[in-house]
C-alpha atoms as a PDB file:
ATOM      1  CA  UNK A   1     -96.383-201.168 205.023  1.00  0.00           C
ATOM      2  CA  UNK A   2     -94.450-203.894 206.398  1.00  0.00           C
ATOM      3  CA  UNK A   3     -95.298-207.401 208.731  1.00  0.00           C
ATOM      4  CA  UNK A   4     -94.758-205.583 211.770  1.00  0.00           C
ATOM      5  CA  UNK A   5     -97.366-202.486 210.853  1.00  0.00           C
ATOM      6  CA  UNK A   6     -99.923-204.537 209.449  1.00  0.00           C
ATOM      7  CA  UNK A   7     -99.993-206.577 212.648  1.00  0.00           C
ATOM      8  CA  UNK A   8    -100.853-203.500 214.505  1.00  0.00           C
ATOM      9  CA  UNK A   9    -103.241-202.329 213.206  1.00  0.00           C
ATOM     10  CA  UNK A  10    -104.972-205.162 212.957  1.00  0.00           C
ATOM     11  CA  UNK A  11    -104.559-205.806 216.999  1.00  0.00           C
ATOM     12  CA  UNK A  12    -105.804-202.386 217.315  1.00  0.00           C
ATOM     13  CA  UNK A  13    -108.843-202.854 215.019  1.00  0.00           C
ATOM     14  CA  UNK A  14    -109.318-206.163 216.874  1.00  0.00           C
ATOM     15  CA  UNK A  15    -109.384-204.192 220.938  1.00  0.00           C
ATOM     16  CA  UNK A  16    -111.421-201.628 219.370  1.00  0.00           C
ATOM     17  CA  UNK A  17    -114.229-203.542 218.237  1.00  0.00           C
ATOM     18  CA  UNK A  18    -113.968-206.147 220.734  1.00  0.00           C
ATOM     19  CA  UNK A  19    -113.463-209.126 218.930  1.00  0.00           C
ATOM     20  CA  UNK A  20    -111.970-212.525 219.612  1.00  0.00           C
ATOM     21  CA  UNK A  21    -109.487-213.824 217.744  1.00  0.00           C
ATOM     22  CA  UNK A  22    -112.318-217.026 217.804  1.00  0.00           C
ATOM     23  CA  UNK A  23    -114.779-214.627 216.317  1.00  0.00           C
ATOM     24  CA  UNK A  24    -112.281-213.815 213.498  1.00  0.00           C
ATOM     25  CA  UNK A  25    -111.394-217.449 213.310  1.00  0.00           C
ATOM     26  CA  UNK A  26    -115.328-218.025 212.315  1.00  0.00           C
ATOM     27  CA  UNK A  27    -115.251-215.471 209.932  1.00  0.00           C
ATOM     28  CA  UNK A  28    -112.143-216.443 208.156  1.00  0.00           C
ATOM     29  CA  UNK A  29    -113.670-220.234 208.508  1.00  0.00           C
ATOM     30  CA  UNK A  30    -110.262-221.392 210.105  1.00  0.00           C
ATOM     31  CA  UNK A  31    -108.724-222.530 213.619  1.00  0.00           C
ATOM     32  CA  UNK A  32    -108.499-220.143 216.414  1.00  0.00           C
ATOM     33  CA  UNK A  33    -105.296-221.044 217.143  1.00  0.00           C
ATOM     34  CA  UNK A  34    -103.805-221.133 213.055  1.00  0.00           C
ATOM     35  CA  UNK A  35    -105.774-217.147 213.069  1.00  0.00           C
ATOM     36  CA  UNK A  36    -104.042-216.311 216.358  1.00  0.00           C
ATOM     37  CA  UNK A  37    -100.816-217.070 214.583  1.00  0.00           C
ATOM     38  CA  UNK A  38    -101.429-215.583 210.894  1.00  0.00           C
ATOM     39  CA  UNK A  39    -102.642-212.486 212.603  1.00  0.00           C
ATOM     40  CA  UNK A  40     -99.528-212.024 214.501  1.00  0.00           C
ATOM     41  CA  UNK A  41     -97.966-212.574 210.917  1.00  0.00           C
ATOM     42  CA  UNK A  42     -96.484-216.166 212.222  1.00  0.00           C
ATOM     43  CA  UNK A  43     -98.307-217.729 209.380  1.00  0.00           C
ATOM     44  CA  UNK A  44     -99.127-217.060 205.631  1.00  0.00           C
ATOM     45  CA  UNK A  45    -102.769-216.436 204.779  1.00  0.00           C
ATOM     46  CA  UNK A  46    -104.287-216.558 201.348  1.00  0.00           C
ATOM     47  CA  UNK A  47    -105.565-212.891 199.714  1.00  0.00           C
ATOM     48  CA  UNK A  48    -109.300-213.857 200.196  1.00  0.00           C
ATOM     49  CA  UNK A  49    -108.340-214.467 204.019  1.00  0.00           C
ATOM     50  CA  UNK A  50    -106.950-211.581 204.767  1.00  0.00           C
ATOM     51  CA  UNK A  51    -110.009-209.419 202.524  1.00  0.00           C
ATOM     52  CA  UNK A  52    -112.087-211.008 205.185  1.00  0.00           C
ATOM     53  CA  UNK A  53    -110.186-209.980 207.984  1.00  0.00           C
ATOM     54  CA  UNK A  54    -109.579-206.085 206.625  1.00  0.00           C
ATOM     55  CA  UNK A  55    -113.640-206.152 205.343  1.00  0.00           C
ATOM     56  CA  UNK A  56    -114.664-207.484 209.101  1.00  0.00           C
ATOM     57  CA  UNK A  57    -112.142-204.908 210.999  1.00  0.00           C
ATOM     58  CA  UNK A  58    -112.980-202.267 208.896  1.00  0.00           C
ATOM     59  CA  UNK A  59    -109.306-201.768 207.757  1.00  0.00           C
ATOM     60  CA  UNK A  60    -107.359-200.191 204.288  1.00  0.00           C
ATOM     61  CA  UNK A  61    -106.933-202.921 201.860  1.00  0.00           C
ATOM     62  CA  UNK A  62    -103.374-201.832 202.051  1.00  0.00           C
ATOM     63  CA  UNK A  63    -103.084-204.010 205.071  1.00  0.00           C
ATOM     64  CA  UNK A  64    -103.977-207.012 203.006  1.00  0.00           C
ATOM     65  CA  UNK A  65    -101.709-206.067 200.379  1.00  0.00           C
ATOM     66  CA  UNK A  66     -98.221-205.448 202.864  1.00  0.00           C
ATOM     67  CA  UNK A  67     -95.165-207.212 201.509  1.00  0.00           C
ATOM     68  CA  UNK A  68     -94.894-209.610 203.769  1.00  0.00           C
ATOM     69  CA  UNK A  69     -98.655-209.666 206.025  1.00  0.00           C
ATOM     70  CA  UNK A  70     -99.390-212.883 204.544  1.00  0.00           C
ATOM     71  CA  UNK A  71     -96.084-214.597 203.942  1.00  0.00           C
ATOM     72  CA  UNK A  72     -93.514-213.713 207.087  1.00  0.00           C
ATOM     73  CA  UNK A  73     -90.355-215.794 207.285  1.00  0.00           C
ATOM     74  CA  UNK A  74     -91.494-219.038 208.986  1.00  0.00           C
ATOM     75  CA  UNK A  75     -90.330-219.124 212.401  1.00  0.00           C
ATOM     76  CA  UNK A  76     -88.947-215.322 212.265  1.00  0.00           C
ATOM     77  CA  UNK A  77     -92.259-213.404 213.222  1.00  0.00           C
ATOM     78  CA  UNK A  78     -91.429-210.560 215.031  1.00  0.00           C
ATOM     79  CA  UNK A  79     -87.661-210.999 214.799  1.00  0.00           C
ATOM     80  CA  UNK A  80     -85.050-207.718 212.660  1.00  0.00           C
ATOM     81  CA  UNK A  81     -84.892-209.236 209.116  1.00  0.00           C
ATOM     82  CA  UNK A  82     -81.031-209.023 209.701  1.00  0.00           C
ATOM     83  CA  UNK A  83     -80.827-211.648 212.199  1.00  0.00           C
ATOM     84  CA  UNK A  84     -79.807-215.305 211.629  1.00  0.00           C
ATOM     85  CA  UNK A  85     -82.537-217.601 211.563  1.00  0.00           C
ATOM     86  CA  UNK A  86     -81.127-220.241 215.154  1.00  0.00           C
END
């Protein structure tokens, strides 16, 4: 599972329970806006961090564990791996 597919499920997880990315935030015990960011895999989060956010959304630990969910390429989020960084 890559970035991209971890990030999806986890928005999906996220509509289907009706959650805020605030309520998360609490959870995780961080900003809203620094969540916002590492759960569209913008920004690296540490292992226990993302346990909390699989545990809370009810997802596989897999999601937790993808390559590179919790350390993307700064400023590359959602951008083909064989682009040049501008």
């Amino acid at each position: 599972m890559n970035r991209e597919e971890a990030t999806e499920q986890i928005l999906e997880a996220k509509k289907e329970q009706e959650l805020t990315f605030q309520a998360i935030a609490q959870k995780v015990g961080a900003h809203k806006v620094w969540t916002t960011a590492a759960l569209l895999g913008q920004h690296p989060m540490s292992a226990e961090q993302a346990g909390t956010v699989v545990d809370l959304l009810g997802l596989d630990s897999e999601v937790a564990r993808a390559p590179d969910a919790r350390q993307p390429g700064r400023g590359r989020a959602g951008r083909p791996n064989h682009l040049p960084h501008p």
